[in-house]
PDB file of N, CA and C in Angstrom:
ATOM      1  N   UNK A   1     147.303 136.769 127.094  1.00  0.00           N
ATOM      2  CA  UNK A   1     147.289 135.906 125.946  1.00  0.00           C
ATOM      3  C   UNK A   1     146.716 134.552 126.374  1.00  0.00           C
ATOM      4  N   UNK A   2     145.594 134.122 125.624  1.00  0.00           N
ATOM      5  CA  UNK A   2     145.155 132.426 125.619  1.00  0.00           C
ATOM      6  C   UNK A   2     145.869 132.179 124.974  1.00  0.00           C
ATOM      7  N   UNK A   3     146.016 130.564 125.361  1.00  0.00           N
ATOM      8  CA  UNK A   3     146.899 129.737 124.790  1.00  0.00           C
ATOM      9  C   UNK A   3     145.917 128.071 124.958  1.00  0.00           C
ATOM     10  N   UNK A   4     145.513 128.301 123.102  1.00  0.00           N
ATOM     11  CA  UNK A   4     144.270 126.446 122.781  1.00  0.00           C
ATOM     12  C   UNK A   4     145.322 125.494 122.761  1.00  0.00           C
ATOM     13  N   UNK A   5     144.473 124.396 123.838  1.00  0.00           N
ATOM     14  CA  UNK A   5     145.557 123.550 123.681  1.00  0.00           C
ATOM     15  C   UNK A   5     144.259 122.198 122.730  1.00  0.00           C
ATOM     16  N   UNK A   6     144.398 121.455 121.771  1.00  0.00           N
ATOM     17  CA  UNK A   6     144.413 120.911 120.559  1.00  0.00           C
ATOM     18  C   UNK A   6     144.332 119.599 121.265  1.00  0.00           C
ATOM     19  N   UNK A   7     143.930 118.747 121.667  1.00  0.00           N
ATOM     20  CA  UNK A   7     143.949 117.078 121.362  1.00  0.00           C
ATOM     21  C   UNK A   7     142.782 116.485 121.072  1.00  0.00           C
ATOM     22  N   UNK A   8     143.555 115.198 119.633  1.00  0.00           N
ATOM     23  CA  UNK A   8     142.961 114.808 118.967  1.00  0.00           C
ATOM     24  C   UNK A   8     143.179 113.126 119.687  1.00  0.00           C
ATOM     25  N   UNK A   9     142.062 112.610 119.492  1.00  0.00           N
ATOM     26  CA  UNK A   9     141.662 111.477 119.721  1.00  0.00           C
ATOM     27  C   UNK A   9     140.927 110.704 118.716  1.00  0.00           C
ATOM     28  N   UNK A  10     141.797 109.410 118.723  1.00  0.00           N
ATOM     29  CA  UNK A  10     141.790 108.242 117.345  1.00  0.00           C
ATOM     30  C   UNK A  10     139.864 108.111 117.315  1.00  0.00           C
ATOM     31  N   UNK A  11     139.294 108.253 116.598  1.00  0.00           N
ATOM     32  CA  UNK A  11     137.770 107.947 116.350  1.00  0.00           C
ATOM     33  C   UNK A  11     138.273 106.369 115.946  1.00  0.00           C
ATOM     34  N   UNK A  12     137.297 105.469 116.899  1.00  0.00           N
ATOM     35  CA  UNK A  12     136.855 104.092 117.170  1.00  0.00           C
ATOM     36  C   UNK A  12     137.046 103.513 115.391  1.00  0.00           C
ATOM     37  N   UNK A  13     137.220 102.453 115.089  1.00  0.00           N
ATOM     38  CA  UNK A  13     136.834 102.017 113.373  1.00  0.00           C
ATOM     39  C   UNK A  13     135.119 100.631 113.964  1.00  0.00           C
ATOM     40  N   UNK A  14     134.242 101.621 113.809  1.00  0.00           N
ATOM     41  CA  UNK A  14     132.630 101.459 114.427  1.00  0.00           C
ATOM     42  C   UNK A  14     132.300 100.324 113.326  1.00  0.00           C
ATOM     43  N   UNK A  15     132.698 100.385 111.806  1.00  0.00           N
ATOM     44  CA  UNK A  15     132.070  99.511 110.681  1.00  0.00           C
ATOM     45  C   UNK A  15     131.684  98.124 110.971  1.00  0.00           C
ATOM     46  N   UNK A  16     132.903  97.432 112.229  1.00  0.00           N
ATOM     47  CA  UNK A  16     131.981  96.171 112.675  1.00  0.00           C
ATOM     48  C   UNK A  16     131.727  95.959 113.649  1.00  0.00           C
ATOM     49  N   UNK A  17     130.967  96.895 114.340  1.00  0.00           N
ATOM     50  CA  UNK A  17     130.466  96.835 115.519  1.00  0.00           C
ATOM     51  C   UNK A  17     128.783  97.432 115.600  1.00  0.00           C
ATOM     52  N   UNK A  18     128.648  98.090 114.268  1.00  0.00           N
ATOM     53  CA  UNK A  18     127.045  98.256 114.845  1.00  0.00           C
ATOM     54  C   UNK A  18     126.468  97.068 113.498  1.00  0.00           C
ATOM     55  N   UNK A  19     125.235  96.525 114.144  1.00  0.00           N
ATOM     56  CA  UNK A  19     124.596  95.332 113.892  1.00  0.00           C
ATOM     57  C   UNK A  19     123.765  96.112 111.795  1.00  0.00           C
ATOM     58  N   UNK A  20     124.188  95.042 111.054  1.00  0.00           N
ATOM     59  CA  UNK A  20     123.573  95.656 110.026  1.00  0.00           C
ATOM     60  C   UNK A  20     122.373  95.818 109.985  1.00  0.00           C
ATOM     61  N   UNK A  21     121.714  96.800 109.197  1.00  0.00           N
ATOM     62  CA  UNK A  21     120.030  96.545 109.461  1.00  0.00           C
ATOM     63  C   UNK A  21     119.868  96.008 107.841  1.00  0.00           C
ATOM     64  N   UNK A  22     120.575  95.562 107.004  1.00  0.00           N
ATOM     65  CA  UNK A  22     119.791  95.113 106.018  1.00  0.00           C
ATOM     66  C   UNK A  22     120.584  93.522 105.969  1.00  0.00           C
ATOM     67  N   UNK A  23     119.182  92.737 106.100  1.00  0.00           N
ATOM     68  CA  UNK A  23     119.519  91.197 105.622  1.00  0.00           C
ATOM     69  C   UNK A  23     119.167  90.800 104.665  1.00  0.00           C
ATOM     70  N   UNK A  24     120.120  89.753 104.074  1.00  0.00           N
ATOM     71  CA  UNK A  24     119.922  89.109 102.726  1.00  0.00           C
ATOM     72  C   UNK A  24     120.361  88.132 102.702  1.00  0.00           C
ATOM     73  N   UNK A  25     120.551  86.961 101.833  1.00  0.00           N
ATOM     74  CA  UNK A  25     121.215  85.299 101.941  1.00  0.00           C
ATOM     75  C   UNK A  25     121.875  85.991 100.490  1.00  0.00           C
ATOM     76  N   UNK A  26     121.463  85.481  99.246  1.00  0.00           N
ATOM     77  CA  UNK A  26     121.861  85.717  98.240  1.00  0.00           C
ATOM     78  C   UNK A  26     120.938  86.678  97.364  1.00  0.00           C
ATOM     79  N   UNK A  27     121.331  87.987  96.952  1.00  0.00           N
ATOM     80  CA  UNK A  27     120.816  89.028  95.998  1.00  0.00           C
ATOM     81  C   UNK A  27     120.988  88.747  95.000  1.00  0.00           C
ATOM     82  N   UNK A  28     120.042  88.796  94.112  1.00  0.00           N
ATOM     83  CA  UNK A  28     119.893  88.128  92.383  1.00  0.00           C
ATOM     84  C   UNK A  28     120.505  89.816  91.738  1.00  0.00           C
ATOM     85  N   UNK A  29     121.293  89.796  90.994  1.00  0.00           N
ATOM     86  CA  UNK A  29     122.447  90.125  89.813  1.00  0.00           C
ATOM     87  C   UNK A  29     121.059  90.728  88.889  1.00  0.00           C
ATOM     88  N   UNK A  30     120.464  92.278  89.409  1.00  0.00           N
ATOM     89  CA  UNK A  30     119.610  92.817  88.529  1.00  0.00           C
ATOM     90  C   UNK A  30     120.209  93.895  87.388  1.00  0.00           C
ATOM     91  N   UNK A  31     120.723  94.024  86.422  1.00  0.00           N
ATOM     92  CA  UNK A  31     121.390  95.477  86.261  1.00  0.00           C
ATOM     93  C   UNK A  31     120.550  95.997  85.672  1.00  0.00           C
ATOM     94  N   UNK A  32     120.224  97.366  86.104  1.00  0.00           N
ATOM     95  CA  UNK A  32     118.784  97.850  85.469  1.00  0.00           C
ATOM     96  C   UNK A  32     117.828  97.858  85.408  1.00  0.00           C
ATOM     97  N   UNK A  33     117.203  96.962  86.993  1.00  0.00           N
ATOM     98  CA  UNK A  33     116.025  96.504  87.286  1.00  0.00           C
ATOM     99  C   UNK A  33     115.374  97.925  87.513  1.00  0.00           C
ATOM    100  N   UNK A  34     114.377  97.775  87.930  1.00  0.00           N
ATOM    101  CA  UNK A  34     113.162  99.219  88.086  1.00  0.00           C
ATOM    102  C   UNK A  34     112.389  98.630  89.645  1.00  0.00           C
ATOM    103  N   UNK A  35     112.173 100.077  90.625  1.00  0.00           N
ATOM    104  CA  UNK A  35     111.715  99.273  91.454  1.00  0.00           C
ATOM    105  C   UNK A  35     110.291 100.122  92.301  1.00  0.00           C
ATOM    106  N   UNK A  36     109.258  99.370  92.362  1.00  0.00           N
ATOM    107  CA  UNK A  36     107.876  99.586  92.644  1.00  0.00           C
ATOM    108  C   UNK A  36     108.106  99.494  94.702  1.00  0.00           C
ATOM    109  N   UNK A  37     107.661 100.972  95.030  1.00  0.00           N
ATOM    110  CA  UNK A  37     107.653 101.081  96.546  1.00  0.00           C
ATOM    111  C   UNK A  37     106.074 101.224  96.897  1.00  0.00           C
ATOM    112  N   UNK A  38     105.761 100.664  98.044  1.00  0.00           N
ATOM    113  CA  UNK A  38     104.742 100.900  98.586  1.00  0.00           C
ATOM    114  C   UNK A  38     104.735 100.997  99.878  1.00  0.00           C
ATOM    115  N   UNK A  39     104.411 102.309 100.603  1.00  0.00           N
ATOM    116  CA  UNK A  39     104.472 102.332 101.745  1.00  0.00           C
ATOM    117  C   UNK A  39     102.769 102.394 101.984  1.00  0.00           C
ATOM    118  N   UNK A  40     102.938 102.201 104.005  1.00  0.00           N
ATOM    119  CA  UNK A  40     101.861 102.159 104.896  1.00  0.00           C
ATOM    120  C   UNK A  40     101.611 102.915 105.282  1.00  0.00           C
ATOM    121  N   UNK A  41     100.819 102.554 106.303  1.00  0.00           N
ATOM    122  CA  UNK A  41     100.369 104.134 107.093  1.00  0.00           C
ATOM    123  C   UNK A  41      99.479 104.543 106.922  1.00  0.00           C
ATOM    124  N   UNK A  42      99.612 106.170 107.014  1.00  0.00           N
ATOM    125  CA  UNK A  42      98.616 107.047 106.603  1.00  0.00           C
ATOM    126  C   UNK A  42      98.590 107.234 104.971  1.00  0.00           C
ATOM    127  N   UNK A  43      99.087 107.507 104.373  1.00  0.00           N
ATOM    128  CA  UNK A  43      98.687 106.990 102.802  1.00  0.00           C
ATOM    129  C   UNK A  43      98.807 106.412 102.188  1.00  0.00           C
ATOM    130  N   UNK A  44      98.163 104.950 102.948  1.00  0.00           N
ATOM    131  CA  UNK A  44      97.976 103.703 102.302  1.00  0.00           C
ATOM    132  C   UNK A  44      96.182 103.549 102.840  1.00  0.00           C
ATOM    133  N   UNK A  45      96.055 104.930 101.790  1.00  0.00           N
ATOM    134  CA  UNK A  45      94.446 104.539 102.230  1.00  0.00           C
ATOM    135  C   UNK A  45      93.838 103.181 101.600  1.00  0.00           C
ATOM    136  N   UNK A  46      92.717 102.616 102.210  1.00  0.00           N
ATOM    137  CA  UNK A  46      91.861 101.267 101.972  1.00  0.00           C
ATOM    138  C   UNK A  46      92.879 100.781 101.268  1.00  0.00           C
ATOM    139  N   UNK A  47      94.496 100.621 101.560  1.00  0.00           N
ATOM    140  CA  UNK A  47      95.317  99.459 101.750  1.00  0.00           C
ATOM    141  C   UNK A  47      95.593  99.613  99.885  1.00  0.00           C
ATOM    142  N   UNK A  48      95.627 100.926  99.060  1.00  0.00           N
ATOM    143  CA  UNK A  48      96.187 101.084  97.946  1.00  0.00           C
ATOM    144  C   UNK A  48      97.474 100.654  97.275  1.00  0.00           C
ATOM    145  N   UNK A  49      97.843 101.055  97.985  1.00  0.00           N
ATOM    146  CA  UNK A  49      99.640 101.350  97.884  1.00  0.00           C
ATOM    147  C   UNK A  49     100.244  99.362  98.393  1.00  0.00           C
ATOM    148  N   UNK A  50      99.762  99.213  99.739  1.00  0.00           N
ATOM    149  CA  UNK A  50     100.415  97.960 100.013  1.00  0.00           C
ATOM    150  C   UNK A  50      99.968  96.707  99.568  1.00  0.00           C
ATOM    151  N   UNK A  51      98.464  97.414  98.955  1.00  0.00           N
ATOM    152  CA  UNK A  51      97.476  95.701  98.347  1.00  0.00           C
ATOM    153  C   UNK A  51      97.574  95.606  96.582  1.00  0.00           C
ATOM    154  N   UNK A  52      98.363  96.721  96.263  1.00  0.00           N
ATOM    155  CA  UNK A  52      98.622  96.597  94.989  1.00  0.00           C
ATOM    156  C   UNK A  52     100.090  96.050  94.881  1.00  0.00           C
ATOM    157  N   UNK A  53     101.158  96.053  96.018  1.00  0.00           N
ATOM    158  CA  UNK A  53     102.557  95.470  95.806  1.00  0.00           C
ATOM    159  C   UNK A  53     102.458  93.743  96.142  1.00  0.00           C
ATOM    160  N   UNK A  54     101.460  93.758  96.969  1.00  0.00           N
ATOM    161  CA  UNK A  54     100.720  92.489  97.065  1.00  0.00           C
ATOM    162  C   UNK A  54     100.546  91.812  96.386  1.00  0.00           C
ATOM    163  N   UNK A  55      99.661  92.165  95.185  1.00  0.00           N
ATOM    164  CA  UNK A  55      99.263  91.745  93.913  1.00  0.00           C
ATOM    165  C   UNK A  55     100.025  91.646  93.073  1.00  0.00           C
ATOM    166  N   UNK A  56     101.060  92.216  93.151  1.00  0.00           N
ATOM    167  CA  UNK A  56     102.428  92.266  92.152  1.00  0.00           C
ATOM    168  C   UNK A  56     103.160  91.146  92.383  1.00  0.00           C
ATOM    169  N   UNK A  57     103.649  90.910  93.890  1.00  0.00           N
ATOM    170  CA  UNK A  57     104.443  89.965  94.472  1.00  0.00           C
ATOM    171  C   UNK A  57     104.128  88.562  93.886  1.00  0.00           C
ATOM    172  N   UNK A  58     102.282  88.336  94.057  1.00  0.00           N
ATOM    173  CA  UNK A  58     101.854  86.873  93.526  1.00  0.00           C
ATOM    174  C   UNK A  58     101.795  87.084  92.074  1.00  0.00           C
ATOM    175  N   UNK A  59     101.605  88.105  91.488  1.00  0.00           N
ATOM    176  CA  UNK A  59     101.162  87.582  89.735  1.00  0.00           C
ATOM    177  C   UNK A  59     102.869  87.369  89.236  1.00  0.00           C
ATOM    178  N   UNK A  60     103.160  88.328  89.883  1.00  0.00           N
ATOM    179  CA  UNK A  60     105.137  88.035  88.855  1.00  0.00           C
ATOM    180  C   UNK A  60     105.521  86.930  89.965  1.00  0.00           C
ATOM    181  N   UNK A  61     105.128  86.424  90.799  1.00  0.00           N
ATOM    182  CA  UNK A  61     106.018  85.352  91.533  1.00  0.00           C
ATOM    183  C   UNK A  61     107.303  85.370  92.033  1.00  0.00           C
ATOM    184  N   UNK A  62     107.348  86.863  92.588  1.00  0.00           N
ATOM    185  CA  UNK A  62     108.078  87.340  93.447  1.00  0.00           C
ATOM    186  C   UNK A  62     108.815  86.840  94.343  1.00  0.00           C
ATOM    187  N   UNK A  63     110.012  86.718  94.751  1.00  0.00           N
ATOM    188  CA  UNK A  63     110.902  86.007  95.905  1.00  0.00           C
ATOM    189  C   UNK A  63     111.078  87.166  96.934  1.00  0.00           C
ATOM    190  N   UNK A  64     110.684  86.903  98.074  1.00  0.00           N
ATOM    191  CA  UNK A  64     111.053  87.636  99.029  1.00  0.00           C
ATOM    192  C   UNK A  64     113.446  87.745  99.045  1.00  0.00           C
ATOM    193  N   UNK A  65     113.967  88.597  99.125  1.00  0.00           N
ATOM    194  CA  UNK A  65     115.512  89.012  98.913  1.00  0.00           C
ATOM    195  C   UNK A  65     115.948  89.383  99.898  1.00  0.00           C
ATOM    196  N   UNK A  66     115.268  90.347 100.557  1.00  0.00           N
ATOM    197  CA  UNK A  66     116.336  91.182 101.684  1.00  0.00           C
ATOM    198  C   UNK A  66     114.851  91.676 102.394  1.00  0.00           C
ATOM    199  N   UNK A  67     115.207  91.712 104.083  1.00  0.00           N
ATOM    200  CA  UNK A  67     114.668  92.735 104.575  1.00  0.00           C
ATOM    201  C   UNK A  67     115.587  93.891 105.594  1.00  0.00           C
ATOM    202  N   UNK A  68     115.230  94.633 105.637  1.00  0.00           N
ATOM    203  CA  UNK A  68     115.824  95.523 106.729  1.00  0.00           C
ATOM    204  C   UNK A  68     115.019  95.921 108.237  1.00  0.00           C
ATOM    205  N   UNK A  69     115.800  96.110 109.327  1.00  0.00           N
ATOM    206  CA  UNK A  69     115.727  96.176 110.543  1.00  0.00           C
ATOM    207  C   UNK A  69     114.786  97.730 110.366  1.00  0.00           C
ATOM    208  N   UNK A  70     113.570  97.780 110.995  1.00  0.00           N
ATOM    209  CA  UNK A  70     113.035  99.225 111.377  1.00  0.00           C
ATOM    210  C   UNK A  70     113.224 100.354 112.184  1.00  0.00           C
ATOM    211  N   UNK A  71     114.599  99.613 113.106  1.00  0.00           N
ATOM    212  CA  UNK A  71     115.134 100.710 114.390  1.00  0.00           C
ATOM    213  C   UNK A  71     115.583 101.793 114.026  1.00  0.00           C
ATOM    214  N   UNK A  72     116.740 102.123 112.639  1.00  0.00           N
ATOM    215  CA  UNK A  72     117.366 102.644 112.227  1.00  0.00           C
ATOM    216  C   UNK A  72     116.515 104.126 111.155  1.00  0.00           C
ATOM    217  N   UNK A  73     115.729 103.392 110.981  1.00  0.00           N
ATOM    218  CA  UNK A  73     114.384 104.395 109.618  1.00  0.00           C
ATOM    219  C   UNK A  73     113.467 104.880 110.259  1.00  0.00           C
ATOM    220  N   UNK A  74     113.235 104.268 111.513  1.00  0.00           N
ATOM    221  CA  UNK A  74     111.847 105.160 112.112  1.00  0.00           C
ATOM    222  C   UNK A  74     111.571 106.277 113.072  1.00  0.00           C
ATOM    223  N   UNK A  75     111.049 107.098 113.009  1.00  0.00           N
ATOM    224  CA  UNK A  75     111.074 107.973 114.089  1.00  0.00           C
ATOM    225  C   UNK A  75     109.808 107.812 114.864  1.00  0.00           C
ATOM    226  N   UNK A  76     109.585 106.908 116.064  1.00  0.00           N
ATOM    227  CA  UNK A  76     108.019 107.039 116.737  1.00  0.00           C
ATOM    228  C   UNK A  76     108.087 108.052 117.926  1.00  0.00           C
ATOM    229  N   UNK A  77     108.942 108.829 118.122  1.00  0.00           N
ATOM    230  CA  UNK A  77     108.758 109.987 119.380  1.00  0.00           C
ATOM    231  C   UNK A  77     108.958 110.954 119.109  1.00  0.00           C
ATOM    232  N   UNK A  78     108.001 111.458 118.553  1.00  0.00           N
ATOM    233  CA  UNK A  78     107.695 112.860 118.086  1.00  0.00           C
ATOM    234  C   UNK A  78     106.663 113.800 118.669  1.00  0.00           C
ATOM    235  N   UNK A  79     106.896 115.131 118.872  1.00  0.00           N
ATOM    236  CA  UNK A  79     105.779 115.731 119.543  1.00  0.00           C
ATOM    237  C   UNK A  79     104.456 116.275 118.185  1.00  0.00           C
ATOM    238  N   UNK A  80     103.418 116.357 118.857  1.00  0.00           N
ATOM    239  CA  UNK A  80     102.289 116.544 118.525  1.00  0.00           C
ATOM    240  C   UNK A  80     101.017 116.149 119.019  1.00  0.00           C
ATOM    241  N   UNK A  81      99.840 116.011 118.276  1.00  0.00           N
ATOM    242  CA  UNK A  81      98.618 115.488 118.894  1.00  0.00           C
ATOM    243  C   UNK A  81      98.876 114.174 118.870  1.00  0.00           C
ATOM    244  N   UNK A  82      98.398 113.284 120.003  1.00  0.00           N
ATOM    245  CA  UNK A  82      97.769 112.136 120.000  1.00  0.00           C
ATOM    246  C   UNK A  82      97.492 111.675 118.666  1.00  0.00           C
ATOM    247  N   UNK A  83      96.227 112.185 117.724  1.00  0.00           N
ATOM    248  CA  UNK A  83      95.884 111.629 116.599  1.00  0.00           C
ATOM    249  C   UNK A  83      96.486 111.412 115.624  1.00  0.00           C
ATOM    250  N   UNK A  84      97.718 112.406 115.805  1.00  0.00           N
ATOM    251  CA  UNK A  84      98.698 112.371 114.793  1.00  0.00           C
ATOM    252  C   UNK A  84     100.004 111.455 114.387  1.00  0.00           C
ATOM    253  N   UNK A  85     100.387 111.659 116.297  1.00  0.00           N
ATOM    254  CA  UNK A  85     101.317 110.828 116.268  1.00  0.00           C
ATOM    255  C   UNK A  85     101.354 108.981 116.170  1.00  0.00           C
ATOM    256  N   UNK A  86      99.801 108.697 116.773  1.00  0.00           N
ATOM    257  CA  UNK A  86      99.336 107.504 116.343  1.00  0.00           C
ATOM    258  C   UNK A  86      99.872 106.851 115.069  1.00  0.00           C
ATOM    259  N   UNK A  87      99.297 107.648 114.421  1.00  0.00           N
ATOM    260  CA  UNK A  87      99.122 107.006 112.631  1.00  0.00           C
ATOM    261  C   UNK A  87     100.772 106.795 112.437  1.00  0.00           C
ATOM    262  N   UNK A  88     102.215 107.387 112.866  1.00  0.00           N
ATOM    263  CA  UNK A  88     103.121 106.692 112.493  1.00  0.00           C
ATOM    264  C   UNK A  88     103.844 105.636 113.317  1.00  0.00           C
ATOM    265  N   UNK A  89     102.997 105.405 114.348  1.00  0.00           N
ATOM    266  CA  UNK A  89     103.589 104.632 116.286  1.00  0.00           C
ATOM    267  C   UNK A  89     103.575 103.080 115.413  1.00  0.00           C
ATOM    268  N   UNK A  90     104.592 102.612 115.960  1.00  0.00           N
ATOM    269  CA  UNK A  90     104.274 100.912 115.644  1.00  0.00           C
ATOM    270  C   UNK A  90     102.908 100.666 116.622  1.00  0.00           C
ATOM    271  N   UNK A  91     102.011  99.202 116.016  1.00  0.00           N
ATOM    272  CA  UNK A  91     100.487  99.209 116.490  1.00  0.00           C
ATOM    273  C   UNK A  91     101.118  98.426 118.172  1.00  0.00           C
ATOM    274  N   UNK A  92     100.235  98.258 119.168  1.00  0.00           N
ATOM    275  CA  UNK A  92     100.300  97.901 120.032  1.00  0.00           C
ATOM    276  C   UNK A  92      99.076  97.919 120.784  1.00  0.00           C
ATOM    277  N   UNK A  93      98.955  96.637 121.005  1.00  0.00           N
ATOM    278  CA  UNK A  93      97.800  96.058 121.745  1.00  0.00           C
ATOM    279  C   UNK A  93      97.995  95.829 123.143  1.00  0.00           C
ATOM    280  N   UNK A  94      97.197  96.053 124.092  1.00  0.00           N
ATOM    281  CA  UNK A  94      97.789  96.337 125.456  1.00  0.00           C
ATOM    282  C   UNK A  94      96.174  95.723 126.034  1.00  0.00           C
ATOM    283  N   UNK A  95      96.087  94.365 126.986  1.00  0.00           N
ATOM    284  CA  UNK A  95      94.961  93.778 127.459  1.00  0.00           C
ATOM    285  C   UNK A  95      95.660  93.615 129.031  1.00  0.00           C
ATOM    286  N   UNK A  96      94.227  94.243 129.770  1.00  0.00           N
ATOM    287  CA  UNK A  96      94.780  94.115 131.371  1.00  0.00           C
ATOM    288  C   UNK A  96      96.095  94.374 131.552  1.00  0.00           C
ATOM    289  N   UNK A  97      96.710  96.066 131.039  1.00  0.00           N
ATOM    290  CA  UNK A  97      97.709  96.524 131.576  1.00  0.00           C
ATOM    291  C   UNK A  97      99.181  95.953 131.182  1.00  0.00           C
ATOM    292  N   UNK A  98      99.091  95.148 130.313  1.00  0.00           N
ATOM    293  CA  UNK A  98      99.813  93.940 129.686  1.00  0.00           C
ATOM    294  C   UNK A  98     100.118  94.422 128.393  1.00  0.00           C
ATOM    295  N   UNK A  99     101.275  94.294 127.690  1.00  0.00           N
ATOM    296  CA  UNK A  99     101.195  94.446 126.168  1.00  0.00           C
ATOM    297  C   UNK A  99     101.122  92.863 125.592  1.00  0.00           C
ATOM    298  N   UNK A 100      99.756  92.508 124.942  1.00  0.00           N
ATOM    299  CA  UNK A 100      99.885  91.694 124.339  1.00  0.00           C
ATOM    300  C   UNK A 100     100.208  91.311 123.061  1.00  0.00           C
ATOM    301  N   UNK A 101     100.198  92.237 122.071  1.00  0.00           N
ATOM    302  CA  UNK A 101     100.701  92.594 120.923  1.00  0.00           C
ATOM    303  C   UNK A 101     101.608  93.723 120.784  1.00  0.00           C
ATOM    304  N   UNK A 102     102.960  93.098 119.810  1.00  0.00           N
ATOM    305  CA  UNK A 102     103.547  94.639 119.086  1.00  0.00           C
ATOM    306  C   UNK A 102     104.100  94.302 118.143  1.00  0.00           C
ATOM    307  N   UNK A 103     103.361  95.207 116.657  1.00  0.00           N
ATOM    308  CA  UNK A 103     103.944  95.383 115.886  1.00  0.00           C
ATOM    309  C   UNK A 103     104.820  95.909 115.156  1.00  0.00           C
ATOM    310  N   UNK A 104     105.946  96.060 114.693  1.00  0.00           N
ATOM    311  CA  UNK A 104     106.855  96.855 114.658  1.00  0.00           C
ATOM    312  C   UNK A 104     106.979  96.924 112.789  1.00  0.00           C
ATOM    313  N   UNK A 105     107.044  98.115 112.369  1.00  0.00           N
ATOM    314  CA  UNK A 105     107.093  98.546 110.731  1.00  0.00           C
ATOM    315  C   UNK A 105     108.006  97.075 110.089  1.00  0.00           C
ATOM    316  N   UNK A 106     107.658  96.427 109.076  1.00  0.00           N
ATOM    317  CA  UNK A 106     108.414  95.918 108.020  1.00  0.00           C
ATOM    318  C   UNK A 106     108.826  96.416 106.946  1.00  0.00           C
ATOM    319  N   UNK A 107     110.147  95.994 106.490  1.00  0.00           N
ATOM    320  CA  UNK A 107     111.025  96.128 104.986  1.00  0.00           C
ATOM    321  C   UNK A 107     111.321  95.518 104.715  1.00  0.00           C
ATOM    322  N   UNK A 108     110.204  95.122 103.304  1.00  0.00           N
ATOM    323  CA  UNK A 108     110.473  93.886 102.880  1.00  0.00           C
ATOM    324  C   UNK A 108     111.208  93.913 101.283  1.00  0.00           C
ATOM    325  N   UNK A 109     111.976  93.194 100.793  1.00  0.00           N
ATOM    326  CA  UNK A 109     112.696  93.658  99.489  1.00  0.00           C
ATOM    327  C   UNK A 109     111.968  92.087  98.657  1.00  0.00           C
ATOM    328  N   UNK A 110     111.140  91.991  97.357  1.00  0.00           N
ATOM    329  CA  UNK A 110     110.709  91.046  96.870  1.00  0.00           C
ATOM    330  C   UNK A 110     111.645  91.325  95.140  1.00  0.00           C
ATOM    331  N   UNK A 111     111.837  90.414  94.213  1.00  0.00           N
ATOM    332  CA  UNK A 111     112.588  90.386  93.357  1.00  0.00           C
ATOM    333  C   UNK A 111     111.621  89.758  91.938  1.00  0.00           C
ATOM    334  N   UNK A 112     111.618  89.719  91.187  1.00  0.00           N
ATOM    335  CA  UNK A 112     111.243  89.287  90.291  1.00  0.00           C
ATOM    336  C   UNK A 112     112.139  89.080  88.972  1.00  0.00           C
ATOM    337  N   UNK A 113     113.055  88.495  88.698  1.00  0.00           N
ATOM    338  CA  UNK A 113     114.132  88.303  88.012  1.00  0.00           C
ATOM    339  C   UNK A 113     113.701  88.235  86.813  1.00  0.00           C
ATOM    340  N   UNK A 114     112.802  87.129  86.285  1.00  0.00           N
ATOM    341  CA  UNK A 114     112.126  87.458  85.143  1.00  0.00           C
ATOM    342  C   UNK A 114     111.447  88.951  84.665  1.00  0.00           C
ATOM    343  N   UNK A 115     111.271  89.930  85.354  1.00  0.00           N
ATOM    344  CA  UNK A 115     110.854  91.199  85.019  1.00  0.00           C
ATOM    345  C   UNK A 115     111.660  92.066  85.121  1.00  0.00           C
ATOM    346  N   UNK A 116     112.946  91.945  86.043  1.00  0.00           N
ATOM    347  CA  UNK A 116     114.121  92.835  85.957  1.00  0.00           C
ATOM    348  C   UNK A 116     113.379  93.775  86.825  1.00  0.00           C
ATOM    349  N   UNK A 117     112.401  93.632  87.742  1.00  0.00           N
ATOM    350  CA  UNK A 117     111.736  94.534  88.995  1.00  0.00           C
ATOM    351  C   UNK A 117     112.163  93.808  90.428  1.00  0.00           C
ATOM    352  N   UNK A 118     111.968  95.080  91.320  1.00  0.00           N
ATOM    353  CA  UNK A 118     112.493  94.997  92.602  1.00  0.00           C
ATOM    354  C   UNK A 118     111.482  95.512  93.098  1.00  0.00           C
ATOM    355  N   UNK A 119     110.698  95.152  94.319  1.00  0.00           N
ATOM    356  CA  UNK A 119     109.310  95.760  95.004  1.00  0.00           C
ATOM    357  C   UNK A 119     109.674  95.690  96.511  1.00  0.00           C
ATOM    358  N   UNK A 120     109.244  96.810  97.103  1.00  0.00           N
ATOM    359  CA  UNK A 120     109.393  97.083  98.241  1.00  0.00           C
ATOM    360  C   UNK A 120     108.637  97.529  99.376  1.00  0.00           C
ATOM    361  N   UNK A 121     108.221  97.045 100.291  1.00  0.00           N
ATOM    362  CA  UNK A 121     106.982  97.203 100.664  1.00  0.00           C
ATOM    363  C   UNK A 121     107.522  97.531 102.402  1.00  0.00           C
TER     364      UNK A 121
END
């Protein structure tokens, strides 16, 4: 005859200990707002998708609200081709063995209170 022996151990209370990834000062009180996403990348061909939230941001006079941290949303180590995996890698510029540039994905949350829209880019 086995005989399971059972111990349970208290799980940590983690809620304030990992760093939030979304920042904000004060969020404007939308109920029912509607909200316009535009992502990058690879289908943001000739800059569609992110040069039209662009255009949105300045004609409604958009307030930048919240952004969020990219560590948490992105996946850059993935297997496949080279060509492939490029197009989702944060960009990085590398001169004489050196990284002189790195860009890392943005989330940006813009508001437009007068339109009851939220844009996200």
């Amino acid at each position: 005859m086995t005989a399971l022996l059972s111990i349970r151990f208290p799980m940590p209370d983690t809620r304030n200990m990992t760093p939030q990834p979304l920042h904000y000062d004060d969020l404007p009180k939308m109920p029912g707002a509607r909200m316009v996403l535009a992502l990058d990348g690879w289908m943001d061909g000739g800059e569609v998708s992110t040069g039209t939230l662009g255009w949105l941001v300045d004609q409604l006079d958009a307030e930048q609200v919240a952004d969020m941290e990219p560590d948490p949303f992105y996946l850059v180590n993935f297997p496949g081709s080279m060509e492939v995996t490029a197009m989702f890698r944060p960009h990085v510029n590398i001169e004489e063995g050196q990284i002189a540039e790195y860009q890392e994905p943005t989330n940006t949350f813009f508001a437009s209170r007068e339109h009851n829209l939220v844009l996200f880019q």
